[in-house]
Each structure stands twice: as C-alpha cells, then as structure tokens.
PDB file of N, CA and C in Angstrom:
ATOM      1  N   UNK A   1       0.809  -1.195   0.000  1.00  0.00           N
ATOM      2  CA  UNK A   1       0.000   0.000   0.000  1.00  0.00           C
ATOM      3  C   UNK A   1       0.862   1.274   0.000  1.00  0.00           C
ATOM      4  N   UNK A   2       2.076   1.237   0.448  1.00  0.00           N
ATOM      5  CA  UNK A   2       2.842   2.606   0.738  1.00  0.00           C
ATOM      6  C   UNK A   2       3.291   2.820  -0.543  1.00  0.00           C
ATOM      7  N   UNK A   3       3.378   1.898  -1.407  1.00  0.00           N
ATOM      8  CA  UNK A   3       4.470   2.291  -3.021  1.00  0.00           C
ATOM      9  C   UNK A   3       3.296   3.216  -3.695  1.00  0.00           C
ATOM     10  N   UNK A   4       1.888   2.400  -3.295  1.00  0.00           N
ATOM     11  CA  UNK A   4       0.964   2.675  -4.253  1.00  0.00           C
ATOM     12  C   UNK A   4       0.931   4.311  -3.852  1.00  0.00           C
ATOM     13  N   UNK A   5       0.328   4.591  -2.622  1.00  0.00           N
ATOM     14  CA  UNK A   5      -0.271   5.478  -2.038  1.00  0.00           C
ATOM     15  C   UNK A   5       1.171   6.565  -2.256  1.00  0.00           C
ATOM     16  N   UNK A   6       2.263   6.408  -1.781  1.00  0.00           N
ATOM     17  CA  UNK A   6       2.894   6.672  -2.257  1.00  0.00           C
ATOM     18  C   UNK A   6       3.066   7.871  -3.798  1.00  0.00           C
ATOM     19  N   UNK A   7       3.004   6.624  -4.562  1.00  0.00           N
ATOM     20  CA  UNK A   7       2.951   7.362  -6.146  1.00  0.00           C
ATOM     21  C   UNK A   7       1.451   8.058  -6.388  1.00  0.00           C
ATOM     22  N   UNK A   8       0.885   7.528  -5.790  1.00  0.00           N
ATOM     23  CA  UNK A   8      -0.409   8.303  -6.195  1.00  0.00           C
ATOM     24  C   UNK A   8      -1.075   9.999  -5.784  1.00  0.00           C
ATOM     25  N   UNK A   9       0.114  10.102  -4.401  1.00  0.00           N
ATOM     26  CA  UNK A   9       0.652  11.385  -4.188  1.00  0.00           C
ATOM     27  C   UNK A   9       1.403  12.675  -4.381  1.00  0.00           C
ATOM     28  N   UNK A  10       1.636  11.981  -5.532  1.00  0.00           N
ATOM     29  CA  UNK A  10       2.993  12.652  -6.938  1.00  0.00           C
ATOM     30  C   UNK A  10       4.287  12.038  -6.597  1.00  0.00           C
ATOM     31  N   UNK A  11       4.621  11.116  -5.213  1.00  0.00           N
ATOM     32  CA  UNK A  11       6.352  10.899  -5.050  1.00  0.00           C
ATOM     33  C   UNK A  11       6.819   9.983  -6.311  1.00  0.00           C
ATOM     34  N   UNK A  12       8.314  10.316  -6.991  1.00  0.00           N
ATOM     35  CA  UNK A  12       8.520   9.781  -8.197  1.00  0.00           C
ATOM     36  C   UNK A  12       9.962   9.021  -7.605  1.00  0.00           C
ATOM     37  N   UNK A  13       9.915   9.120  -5.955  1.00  0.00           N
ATOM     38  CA  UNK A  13      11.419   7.944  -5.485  1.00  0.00           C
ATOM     39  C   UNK A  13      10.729   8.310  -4.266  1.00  0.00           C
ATOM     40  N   UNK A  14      11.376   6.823  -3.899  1.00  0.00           N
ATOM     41  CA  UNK A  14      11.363   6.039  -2.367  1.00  0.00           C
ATOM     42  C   UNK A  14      12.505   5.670  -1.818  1.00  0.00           C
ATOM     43  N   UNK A  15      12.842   6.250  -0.950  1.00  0.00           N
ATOM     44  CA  UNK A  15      14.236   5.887  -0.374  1.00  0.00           C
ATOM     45  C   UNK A  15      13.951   4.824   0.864  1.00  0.00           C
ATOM     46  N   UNK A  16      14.827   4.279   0.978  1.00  0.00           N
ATOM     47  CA  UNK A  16      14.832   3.127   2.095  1.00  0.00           C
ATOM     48  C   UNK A  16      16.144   2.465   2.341  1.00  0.00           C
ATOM     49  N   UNK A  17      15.948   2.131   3.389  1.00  0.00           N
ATOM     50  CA  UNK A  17      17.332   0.909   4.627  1.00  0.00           C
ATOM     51  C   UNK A  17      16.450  -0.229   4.401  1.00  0.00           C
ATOM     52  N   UNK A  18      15.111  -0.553   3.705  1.00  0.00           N
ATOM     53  CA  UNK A  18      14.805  -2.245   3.913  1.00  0.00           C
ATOM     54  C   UNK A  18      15.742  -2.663   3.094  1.00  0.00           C
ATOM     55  N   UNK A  19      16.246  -3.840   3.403  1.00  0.00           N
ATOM     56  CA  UNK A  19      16.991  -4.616   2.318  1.00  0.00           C
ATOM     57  C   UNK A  19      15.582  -5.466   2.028  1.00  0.00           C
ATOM     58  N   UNK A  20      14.558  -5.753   2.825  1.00  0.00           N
ATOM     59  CA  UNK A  20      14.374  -7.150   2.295  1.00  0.00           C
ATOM     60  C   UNK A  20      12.790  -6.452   1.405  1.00  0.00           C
ATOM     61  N   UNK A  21      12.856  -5.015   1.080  1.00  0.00           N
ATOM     62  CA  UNK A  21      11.708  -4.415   0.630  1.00  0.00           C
ATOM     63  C   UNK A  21      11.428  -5.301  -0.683  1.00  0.00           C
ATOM     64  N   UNK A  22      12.513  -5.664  -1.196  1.00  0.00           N
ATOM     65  CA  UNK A  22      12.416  -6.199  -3.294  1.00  0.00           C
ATOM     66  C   UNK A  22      12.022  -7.722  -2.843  1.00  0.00           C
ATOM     67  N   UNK A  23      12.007  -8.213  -1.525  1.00  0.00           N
ATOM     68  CA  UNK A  23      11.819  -9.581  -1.533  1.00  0.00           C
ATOM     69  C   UNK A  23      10.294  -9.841  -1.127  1.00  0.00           C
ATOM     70  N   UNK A  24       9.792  -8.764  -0.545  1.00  0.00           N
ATOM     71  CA  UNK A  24       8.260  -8.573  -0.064  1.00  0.00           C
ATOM     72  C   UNK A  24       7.086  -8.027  -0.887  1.00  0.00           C
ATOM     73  N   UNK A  25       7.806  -7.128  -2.329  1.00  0.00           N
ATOM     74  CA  UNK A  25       7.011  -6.886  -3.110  1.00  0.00           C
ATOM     75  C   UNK A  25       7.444  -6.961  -4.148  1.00  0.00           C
ATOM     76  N   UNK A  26       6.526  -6.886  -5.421  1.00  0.00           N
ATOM     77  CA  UNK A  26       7.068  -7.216  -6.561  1.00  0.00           C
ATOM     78  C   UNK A  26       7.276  -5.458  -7.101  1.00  0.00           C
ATOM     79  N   UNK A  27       8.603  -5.281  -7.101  1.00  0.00           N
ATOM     80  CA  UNK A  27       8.736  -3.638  -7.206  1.00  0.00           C
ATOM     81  C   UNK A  27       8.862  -3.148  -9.027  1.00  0.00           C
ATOM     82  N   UNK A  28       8.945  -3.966  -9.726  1.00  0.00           N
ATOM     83  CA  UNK A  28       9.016  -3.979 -10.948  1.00  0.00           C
ATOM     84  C   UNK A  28       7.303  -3.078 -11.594  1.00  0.00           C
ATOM     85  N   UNK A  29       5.680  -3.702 -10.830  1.00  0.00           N
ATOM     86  CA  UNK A  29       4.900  -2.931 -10.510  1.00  0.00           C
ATOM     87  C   UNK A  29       4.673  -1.654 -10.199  1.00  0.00           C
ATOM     88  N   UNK A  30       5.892  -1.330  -9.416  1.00  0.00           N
ATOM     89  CA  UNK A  30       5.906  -0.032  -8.692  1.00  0.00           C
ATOM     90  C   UNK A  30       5.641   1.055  -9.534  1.00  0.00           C
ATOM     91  N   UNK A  31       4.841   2.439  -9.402  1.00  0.00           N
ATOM     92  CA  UNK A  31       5.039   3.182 -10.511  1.00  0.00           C
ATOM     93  C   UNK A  31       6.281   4.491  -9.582  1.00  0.00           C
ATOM     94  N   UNK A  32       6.563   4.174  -9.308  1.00  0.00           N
ATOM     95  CA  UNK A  32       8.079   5.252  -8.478  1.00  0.00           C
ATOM     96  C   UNK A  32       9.145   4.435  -8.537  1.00  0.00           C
ATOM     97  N   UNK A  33      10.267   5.006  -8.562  1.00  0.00           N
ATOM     98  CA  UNK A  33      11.594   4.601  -8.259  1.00  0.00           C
ATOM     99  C   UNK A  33      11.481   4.203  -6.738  1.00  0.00           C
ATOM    100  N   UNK A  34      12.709   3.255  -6.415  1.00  0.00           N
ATOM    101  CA  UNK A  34      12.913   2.847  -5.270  1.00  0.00           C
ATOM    102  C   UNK A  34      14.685   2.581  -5.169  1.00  0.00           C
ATOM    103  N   UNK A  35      15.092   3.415  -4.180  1.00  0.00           N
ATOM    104  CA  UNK A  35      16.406   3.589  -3.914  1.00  0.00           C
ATOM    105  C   UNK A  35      16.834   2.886  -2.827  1.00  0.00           C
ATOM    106  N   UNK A  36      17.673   2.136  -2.647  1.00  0.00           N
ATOM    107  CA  UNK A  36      17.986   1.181  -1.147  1.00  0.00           C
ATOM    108  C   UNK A  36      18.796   1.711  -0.573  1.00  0.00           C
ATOM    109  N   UNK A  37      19.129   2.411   0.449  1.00  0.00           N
ATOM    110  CA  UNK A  37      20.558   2.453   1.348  1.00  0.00           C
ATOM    111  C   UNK A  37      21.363   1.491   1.845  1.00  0.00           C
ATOM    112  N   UNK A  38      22.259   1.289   1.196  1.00  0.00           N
ATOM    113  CA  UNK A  38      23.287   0.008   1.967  1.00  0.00           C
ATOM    114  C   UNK A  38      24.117   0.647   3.172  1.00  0.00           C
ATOM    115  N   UNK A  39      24.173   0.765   4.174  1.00  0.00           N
ATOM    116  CA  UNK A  39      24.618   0.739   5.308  1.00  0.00           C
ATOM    117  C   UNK A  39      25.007  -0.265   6.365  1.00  0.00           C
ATOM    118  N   UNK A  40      26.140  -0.001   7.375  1.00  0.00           N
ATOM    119  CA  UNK A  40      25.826  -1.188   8.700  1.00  0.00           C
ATOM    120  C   UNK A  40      24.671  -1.068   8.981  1.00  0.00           C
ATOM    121  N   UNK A  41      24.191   0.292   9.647  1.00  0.00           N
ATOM    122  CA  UNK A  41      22.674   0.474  10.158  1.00  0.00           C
ATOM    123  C   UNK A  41      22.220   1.479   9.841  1.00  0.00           C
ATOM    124  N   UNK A  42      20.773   2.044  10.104  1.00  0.00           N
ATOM    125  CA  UNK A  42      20.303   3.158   9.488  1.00  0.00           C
ATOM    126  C   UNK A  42      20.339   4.187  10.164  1.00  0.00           C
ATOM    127  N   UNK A  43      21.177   4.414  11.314  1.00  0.00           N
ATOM    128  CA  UNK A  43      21.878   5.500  12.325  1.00  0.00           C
ATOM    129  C   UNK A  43      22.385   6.928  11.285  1.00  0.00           C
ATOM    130  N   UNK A  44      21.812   7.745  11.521  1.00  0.00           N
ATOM    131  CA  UNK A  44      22.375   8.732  10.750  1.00  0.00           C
ATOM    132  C   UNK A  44      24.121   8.777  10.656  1.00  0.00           C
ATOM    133  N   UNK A  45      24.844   8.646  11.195  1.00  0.00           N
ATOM    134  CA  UNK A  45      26.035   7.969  11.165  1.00  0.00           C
ATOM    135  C   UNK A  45      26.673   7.170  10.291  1.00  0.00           C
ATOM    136  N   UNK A  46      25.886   6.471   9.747  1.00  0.00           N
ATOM    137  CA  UNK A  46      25.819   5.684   8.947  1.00  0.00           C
ATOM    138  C   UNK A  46      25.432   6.074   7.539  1.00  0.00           C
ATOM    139  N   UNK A  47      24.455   6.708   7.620  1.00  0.00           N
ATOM    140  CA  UNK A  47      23.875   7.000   6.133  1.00  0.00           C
ATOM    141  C   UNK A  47      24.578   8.090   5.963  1.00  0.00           C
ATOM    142  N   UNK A  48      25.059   9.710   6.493  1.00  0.00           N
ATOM    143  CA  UNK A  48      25.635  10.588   6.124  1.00  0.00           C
ATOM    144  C   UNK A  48      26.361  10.280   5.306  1.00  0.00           C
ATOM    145  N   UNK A  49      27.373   9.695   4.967  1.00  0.00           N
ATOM    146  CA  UNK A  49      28.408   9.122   3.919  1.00  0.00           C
ATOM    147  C   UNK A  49      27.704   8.842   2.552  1.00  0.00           C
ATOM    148  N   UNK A  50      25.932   8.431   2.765  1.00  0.00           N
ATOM    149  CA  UNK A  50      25.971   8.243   1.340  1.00  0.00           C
ATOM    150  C   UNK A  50      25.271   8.811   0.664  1.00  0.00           C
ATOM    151  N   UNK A  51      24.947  10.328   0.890  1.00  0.00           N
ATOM    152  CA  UNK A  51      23.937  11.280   0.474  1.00  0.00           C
ATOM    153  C   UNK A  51      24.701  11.628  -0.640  1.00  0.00           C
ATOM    154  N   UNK A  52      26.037  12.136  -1.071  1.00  0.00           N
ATOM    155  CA  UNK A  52      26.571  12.451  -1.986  1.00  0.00           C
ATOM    156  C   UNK A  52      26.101  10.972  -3.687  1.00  0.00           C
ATOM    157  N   UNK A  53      26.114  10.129  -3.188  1.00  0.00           N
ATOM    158  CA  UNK A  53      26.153   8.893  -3.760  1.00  0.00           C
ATOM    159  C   UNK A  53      24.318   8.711  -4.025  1.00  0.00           C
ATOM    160  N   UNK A  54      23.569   9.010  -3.227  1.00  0.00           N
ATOM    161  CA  UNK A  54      22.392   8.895  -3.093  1.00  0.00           C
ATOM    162  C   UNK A  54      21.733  10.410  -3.968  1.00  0.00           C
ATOM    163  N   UNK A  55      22.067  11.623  -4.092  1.00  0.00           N
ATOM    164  CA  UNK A  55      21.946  12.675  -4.518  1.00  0.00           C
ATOM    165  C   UNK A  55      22.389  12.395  -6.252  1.00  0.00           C
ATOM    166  N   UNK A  56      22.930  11.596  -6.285  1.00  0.00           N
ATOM    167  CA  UNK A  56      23.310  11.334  -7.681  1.00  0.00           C
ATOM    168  C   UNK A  56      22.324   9.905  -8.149  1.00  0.00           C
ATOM    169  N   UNK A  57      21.921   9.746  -7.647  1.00  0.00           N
ATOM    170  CA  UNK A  57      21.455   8.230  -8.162  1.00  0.00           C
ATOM    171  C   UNK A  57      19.621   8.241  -8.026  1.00  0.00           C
ATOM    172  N   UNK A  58      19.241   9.886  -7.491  1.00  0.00           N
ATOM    173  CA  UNK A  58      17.708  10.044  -7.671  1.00  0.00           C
ATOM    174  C   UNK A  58      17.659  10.667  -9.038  1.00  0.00           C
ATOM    175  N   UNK A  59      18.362  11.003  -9.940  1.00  0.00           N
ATOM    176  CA  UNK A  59      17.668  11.805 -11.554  1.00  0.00           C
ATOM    177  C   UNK A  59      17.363  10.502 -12.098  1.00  0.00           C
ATOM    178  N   UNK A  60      18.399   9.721 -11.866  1.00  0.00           N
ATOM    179  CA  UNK A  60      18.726   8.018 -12.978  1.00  0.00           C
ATOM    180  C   UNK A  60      17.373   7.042 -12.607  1.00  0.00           C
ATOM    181  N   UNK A  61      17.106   7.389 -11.415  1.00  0.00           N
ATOM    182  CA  UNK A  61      15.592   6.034 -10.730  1.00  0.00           C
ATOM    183  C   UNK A  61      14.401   6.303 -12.044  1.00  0.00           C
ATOM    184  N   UNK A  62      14.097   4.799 -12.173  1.00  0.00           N
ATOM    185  CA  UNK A  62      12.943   5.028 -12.680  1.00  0.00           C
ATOM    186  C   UNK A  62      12.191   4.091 -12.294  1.00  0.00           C
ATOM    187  N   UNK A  63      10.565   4.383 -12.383  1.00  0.00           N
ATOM    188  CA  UNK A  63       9.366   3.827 -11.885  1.00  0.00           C
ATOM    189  C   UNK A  63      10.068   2.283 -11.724  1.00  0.00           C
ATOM    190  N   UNK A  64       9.823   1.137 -10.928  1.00  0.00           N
ATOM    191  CA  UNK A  64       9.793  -0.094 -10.813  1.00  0.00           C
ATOM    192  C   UNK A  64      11.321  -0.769 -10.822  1.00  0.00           C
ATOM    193  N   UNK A  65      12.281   0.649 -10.593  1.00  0.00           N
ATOM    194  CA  UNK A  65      13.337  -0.155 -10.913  1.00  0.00           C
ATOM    195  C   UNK A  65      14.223   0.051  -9.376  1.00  0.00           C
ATOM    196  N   UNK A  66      14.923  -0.966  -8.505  1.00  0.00           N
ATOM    197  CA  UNK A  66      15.593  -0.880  -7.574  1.00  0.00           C
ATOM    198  C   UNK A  66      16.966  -0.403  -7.734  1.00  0.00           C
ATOM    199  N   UNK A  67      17.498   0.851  -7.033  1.00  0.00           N
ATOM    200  CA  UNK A  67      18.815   1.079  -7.462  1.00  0.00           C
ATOM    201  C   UNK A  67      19.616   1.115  -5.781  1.00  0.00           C
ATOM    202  N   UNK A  68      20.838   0.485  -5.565  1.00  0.00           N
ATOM    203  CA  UNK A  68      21.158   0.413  -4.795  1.00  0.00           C
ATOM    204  C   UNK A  68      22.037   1.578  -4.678  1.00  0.00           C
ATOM    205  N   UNK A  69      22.302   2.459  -3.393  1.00  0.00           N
ATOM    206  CA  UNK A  69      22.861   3.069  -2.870  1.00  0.00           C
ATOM    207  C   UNK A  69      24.332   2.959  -1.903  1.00  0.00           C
ATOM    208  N   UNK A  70      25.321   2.639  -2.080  1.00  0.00           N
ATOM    209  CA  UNK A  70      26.651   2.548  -1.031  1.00  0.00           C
ATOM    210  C   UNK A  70      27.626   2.818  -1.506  1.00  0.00           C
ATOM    211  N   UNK A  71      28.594   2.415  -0.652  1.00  0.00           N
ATOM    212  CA  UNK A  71      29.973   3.612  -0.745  1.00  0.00           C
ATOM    213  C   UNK A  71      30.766   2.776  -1.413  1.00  0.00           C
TER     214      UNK A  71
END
C-alpha cells in the first residue's frame, strides 16, 4: 500500500534501509523509483556518507526499478 499510495501522491522515489523491501514486493509494478541504502545500520552515522552517492542516483531512478545506494 505505501508504493501505491505513495505514487499516487505525486512521489517519483522512495528511499529506504529495507533490504528485504524487493523480496516482499514485486517492485518492478511499482510506478516510483525505489532507492535502497546500503549501510551497517540506518543511524544517521551511517547513512551521512551516502547522500553524496544517493543525490546522484535520484535523476537516474525510474518507476519499478531498484537502485542500490553505497559507498
């Protein structure tokens, strides 16, 4: 419900720390991009490092496609 509701709100990317989000839904459906954060954990600590990496990799997302994020 969140991808849907989601896109149906105008969002055109989804960022996330699930790893196991692509194993729970079929994201290929999705009509938004979906971006993964690879991190140890999702501690801001952690993710700061990959906003530069993540800032570059939201123009390229497109609807249904998973793009992974890390350093």
């Amino acid at each position: 419900d969140l991808l849907r509701v989601a896109a149906g709100a105008g969002f055109e990317v989804l960022v996330t720390a699930d790893r196991n989000l692509q194993f729970q839904q079929n994201l290929s459906l999705a009509q938004l991009g979906i971006i993964l954060l690879v991190a140890p954990s999702n501690a801001l600590e952690d993710l700061r490092p990959l906003v530069p990496n993540l800032l570059a990799a939201i123009p390229k997302s497109r609807p249904g496609q998973l793009l992974r994020v890390e350093l």
